[in-house]
Protein backbone atom coordinates (compact mmCIF):
# COMPACT_ATOMS: atom_id res chain seq x y z
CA UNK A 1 149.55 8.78 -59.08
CA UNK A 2 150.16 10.61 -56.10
CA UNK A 3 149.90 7.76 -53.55
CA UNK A 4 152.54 6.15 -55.99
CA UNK A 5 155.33 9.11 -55.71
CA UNK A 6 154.73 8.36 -51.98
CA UNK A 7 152.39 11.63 -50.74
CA UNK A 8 148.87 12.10 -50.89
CA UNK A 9 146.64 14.39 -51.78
CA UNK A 10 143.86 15.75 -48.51
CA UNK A 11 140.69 14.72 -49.27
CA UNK A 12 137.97 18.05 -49.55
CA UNK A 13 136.25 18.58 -46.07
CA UNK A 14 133.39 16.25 -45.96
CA UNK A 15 134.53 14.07 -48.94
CA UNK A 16 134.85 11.03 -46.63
CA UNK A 17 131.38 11.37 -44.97
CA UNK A 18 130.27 11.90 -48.54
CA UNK A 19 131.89 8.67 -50.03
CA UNK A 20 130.32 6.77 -46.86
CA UNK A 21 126.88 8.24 -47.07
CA UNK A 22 126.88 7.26 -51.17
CA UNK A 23 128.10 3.48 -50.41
CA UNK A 24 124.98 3.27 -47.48
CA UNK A 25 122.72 4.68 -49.98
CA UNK A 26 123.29 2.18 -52.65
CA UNK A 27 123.38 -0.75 -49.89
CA UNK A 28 119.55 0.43 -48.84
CA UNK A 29 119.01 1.16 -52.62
CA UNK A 30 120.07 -3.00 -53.43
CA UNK A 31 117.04 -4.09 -51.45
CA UNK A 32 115.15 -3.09 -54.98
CA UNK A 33 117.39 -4.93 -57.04
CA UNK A 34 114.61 -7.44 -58.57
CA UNK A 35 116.95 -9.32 -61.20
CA UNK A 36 119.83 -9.26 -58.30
CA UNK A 37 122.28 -7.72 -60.87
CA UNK A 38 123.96 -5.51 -58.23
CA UNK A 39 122.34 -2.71 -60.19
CA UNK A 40 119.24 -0.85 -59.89
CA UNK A 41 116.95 0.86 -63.08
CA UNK A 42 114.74 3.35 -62.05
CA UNK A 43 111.81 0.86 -62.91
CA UNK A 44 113.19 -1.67 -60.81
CA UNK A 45 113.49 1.44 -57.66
CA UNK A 46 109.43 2.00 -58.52
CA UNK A 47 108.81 -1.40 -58.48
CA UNK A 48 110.34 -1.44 -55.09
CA UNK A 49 108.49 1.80 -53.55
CA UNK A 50 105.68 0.62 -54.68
CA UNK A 51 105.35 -2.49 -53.07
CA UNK A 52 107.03 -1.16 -49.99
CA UNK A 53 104.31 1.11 -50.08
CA UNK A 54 101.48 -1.26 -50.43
CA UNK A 55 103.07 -3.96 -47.77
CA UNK A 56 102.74 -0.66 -45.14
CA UNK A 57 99.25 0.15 -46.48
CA UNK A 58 97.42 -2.15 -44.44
CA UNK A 59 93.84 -0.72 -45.13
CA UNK A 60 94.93 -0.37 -48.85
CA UNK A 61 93.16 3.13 -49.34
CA UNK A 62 96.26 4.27 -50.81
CA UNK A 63 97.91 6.65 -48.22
CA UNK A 64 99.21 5.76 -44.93
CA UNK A 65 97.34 6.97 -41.89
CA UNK A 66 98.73 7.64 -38.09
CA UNK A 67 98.76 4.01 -36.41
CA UNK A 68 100.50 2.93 -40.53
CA UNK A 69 103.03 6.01 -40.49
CA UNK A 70 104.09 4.57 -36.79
CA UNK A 71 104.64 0.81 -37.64
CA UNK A 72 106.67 2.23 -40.56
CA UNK A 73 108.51 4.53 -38.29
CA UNK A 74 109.48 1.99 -36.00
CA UNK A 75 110.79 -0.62 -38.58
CA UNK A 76 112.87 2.34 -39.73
CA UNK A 77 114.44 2.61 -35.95
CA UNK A 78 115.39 -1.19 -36.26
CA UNK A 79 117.00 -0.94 -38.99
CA UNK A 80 119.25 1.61 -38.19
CA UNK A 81 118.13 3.34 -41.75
CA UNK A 82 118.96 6.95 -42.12
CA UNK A 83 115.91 7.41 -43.64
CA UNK A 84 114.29 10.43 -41.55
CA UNK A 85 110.83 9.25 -40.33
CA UNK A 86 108.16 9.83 -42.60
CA UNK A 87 105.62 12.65 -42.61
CA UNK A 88 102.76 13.81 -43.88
CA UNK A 89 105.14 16.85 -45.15
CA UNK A 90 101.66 18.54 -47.30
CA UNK A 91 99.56 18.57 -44.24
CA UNK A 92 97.00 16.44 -45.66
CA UNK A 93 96.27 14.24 -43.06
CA UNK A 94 98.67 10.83 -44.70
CA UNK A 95 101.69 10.15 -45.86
CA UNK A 96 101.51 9.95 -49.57
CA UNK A 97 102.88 7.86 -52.12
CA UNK A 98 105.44 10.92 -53.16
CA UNK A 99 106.17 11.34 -49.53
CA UNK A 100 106.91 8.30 -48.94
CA UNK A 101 109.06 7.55 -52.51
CA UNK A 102 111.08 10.92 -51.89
CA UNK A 103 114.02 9.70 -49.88
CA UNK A 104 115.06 6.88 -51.76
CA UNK A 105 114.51 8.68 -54.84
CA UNK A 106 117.12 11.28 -53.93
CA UNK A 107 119.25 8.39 -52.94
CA UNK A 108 119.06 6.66 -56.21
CA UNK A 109 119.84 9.95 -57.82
CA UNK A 110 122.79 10.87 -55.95
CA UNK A 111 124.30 7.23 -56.32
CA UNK A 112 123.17 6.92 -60.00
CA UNK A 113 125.80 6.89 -62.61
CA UNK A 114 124.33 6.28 -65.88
């Protein structure tokens, strides 16, 4: 209404970064879209991690170790993904399943709207 009476109102202080950040999440997020529906369930998102996951777990013993956690690391630098690199955040030696799934699990919840 406001851009119609010929003013408008300031956007918040970071509102812009915000709205940009949101729209890259749900363009990394539509990788997992398995039925290609432009939207994403949360079974289709574990689906996703999961094989993600298992296509970086070469030795398939279900965590991924150093030389694993640096191929994965790099792919993340090529594709410019704002993903920070993934650690082994509880110190047990490998990245984890939940370690791994924790990013784009905030970023489905933060662009989720049902």
């Amino acid at each position: 209404l406001a851009g119609c009476l010929g003013f408008s109102m300031p956007m918040p202080p970071g509102a812009a970064e915000m709205m940009r950040a949101t729209l890259a999440d749900r363009a990394k997020l539509l990788a997992y879209d398995a039925n290609r529906d432009n939207d994403i369930s949360s079974d289709e998102l574990e689906n996703g991690l999961e094989h993600a996951f298992a296509e970086l777990d070469r030795d398939r013993d279900g965590v991924l170790r150093a030389s694993e956690v640096t191929e994965a690391n790099a792919r993340l630098a090529v594709l410019d993904d704002p993903m920070p690199p993934l650690r082994d955040w509880n110190q047990s030696g490998a990245v984890e399943f939940e370690e791994f799934a924790a990013w784009d699990r905030g970023r489905f919840r933060r662009t989720d709207s049902n």
